[in-house]
N, C-alpha and C. Protein backbone atom coordinates (compact mmCIF):
# COMPACT_ATOMS: atom_id res chain seq x y z
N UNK A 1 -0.36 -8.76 7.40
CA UNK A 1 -1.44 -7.78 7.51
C UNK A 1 -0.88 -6.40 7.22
N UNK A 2 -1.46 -5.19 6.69
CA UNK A 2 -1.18 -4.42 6.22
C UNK A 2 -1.38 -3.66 7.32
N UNK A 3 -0.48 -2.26 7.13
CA UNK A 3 -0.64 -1.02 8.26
C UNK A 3 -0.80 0.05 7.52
N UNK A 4 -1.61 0.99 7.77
CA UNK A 4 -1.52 2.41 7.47
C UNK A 4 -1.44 3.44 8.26
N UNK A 5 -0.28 4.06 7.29
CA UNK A 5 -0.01 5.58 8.04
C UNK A 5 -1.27 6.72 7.85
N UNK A 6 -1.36 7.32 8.36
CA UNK A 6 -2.37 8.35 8.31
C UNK A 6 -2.14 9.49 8.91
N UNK A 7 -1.79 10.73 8.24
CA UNK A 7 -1.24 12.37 8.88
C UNK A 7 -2.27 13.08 8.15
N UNK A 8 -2.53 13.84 9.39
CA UNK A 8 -3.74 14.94 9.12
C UNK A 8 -2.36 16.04 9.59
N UNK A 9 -2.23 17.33 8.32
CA UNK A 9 -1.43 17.87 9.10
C UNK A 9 -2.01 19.56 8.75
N UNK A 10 -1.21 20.38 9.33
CA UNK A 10 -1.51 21.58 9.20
C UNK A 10 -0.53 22.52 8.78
N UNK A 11 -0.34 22.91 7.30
CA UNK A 11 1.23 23.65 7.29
C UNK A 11 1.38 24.49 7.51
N UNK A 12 2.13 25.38 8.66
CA UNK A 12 2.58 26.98 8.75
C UNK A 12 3.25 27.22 8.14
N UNK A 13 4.24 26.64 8.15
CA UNK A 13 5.43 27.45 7.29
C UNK A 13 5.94 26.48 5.84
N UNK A 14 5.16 27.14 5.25
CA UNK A 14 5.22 26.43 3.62
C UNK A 14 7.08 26.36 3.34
N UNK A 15 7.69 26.86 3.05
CA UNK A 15 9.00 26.79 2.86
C UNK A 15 9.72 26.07 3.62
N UNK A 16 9.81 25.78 4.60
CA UNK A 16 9.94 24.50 5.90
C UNK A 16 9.34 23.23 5.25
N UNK A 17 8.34 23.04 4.71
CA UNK A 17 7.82 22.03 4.45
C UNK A 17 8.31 21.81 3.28
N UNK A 18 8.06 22.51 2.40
CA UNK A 18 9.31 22.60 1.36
C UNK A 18 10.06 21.55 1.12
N UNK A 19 11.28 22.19 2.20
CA UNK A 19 12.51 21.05 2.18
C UNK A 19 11.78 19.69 2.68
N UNK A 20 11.06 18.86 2.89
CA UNK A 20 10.61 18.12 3.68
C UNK A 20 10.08 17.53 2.13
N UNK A 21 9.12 18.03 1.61
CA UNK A 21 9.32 17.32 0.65
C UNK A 21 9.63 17.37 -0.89
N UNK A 22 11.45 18.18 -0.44
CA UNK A 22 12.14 18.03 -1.49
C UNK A 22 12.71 16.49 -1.34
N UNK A 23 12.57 15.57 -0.47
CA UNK A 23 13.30 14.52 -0.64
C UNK A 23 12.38 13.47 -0.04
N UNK A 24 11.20 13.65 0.09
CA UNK A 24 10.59 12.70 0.74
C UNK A 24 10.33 11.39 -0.38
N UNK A 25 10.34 12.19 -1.30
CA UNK A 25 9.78 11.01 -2.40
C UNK A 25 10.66 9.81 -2.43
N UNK A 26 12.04 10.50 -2.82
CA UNK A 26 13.36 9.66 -2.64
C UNK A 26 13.58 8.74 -1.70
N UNK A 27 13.07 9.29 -0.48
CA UNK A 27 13.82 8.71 0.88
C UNK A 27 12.45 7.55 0.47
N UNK A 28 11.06 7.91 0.30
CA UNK A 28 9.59 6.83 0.38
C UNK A 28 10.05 5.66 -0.75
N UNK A 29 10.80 5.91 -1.93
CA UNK A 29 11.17 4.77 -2.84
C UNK A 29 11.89 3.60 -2.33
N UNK A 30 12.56 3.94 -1.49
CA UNK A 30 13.65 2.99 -0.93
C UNK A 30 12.50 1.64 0.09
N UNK A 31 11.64 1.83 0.37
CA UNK A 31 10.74 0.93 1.31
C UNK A 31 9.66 0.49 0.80
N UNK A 32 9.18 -0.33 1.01
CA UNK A 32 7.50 -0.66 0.38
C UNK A 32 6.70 -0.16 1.07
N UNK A 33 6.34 1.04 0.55
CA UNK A 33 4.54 1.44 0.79
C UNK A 33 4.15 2.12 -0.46
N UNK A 34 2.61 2.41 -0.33
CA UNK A 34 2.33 2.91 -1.54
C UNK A 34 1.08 3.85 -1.21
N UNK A 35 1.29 5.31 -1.31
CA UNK A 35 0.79 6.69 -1.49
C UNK A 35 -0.74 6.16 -1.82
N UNK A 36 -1.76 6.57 -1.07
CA UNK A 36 -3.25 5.57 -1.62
C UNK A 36 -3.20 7.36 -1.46
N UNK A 37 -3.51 8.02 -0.57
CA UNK A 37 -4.34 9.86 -0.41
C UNK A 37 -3.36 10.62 -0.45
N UNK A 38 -2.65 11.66 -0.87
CA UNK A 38 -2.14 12.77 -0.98
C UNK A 38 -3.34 13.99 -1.43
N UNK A 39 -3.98 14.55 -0.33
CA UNK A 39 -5.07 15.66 -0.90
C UNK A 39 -4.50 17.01 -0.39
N UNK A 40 -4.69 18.14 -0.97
CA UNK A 40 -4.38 19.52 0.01
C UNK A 40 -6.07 20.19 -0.07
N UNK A 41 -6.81 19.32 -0.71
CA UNK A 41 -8.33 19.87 -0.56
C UNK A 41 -9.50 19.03 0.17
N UNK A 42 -9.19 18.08 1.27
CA UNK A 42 -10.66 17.24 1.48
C UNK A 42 -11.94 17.36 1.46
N UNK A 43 -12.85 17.05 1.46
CA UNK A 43 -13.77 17.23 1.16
C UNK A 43 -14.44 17.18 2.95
N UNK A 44 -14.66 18.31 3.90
CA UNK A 44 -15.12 17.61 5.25
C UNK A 44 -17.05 17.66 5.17
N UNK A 45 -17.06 16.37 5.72
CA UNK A 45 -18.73 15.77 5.93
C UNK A 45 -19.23 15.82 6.98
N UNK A 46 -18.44 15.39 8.18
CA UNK A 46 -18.51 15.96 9.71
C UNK A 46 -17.50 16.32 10.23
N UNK A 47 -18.00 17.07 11.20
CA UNK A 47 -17.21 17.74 12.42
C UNK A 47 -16.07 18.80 11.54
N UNK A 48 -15.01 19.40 12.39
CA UNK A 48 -14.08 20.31 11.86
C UNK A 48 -13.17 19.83 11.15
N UNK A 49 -12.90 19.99 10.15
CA UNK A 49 -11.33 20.03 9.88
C UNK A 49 -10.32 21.16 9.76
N UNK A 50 -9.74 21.05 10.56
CA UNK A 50 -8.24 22.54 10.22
C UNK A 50 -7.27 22.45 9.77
N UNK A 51 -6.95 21.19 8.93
CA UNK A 51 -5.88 20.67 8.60
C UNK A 51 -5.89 20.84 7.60
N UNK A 52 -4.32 21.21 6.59
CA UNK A 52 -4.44 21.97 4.60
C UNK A 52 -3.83 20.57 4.21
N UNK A 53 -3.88 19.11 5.34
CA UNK A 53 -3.31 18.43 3.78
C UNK A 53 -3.52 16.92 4.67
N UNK A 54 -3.92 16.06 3.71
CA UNK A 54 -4.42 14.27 4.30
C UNK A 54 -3.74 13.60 3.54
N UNK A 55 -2.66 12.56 4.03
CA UNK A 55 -1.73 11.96 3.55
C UNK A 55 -1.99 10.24 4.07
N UNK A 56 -2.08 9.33 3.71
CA UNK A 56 -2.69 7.68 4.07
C UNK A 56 -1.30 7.22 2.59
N UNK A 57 -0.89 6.50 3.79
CA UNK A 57 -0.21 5.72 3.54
C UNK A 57 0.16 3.98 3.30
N UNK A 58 -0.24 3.17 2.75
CA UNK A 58 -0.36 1.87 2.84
C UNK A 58 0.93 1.30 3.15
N UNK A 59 1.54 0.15 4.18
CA UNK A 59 2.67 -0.79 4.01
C UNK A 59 1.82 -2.34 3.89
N UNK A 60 3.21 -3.15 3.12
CA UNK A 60 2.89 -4.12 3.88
C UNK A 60 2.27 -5.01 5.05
N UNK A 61 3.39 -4.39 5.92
CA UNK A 61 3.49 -4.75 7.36
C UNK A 61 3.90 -3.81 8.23
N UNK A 62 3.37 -4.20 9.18
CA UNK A 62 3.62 -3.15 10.36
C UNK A 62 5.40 -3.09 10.24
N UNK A 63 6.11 -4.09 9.80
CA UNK A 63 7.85 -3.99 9.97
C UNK A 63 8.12 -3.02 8.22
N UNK A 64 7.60 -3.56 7.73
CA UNK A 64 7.68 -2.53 6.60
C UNK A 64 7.88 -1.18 6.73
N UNK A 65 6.45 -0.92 7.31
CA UNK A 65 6.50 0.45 8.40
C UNK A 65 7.21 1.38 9.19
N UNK A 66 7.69 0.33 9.85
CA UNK A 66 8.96 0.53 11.19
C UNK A 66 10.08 1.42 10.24
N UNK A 67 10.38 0.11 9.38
CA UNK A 67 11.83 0.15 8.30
C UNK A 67 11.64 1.56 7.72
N UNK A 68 10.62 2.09 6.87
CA UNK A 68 10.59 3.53 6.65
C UNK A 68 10.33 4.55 7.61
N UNK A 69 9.66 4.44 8.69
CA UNK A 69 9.71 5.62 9.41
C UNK A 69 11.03 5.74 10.36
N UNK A 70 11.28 5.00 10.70
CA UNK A 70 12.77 4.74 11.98
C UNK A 70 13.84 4.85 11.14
N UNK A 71 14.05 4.35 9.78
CA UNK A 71 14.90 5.00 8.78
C UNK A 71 15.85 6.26 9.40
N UNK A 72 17.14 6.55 9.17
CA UNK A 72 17.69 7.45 9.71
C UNK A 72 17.25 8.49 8.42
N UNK A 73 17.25 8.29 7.21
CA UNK A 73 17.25 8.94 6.14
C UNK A 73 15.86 9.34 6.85
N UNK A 74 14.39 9.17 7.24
CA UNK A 74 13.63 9.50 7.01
C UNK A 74 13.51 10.45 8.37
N UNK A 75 14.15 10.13 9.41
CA UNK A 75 14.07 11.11 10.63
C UNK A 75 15.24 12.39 10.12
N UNK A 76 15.28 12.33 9.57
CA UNK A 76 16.55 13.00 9.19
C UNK A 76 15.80 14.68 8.48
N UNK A 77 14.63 13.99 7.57
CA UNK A 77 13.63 15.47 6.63
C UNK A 77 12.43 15.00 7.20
N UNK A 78 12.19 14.31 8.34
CA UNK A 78 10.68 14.55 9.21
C UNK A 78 10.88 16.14 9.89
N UNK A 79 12.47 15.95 10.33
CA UNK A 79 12.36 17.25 11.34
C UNK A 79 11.93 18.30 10.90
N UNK A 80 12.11 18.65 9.62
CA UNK A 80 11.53 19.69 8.31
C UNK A 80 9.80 19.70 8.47
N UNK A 81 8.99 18.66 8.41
CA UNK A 81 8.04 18.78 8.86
C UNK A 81 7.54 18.99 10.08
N UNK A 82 8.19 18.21 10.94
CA UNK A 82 7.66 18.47 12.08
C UNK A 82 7.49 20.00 12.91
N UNK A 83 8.85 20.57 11.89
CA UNK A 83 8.92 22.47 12.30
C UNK A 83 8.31 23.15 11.56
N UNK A 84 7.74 22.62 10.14
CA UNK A 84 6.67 23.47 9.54
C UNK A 84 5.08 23.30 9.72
N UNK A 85 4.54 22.09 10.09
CA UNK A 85 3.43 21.96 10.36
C UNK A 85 2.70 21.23 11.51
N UNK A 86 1.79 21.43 11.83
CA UNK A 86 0.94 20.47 12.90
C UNK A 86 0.74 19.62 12.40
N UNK A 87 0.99 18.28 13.05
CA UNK A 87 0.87 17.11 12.56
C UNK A 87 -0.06 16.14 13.50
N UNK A 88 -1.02 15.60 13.18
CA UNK A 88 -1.41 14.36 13.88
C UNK A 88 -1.49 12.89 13.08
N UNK A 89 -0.40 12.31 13.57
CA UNK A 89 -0.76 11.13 12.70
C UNK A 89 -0.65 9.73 13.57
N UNK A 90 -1.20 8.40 12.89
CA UNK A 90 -1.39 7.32 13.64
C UNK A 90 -0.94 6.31 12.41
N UNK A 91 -1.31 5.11 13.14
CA UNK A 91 -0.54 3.67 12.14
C UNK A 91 -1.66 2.97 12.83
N UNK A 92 -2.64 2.20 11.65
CA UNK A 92 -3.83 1.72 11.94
C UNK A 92 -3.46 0.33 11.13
N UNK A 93 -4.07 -0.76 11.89
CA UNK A 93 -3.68 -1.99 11.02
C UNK A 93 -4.78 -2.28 10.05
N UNK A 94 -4.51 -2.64 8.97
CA UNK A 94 -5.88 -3.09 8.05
C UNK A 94 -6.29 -4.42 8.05
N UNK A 95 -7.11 -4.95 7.20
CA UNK A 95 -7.96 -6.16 7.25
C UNK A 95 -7.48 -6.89 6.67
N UNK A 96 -6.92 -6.72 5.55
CA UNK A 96 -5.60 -7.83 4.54
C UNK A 96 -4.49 -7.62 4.95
């Protein structure tokens, strides 16, 4: 069954984020998932949004998952995000 990542985030400090994803791409090749939303413009229909960027992520499997985020490489340029922007994100299982 498949999992998706999903970050609604908010960037303050653009140059912080920056480095975050000067290497994210690199570090995301190494694992199976595959980039379905990268937007910095959504389109909102209800309620608020305050967030400058929607990122959905598809894996395999929830271990797929694990394997790229718990990654040392990938905790390694999260911290880059995590100090430039507000982040809310979750791991939702899908239907296939």
């Amino acid at each position: 069954m498949s999992s998706w990542f999903i970050a609604k985030i908010k960037i303050q400090d653009p140059e912080e984020y920056q480095k975050y994803l000067d290497h994210a791409g690199s570090v995301f090749k190494k694992f199976r998932g595959e980039y379905l939303v990268l937007d910095n413009s959504p389109v909102v229909l209800e309620g608020a949004w305050d967030a400058t960027r929607i990122v959905i992520i598809r894996f395999e499997s929830e271990q797929d998952f694990k394997d790229w985020y718990y990654s040392s490489d990938y905790q390694e340029i999260l911290l880059h995000r995590l100090a430039a922007a507000d982040c809310e994100t979750i791991l939702a299982k899908g239907i296939y």
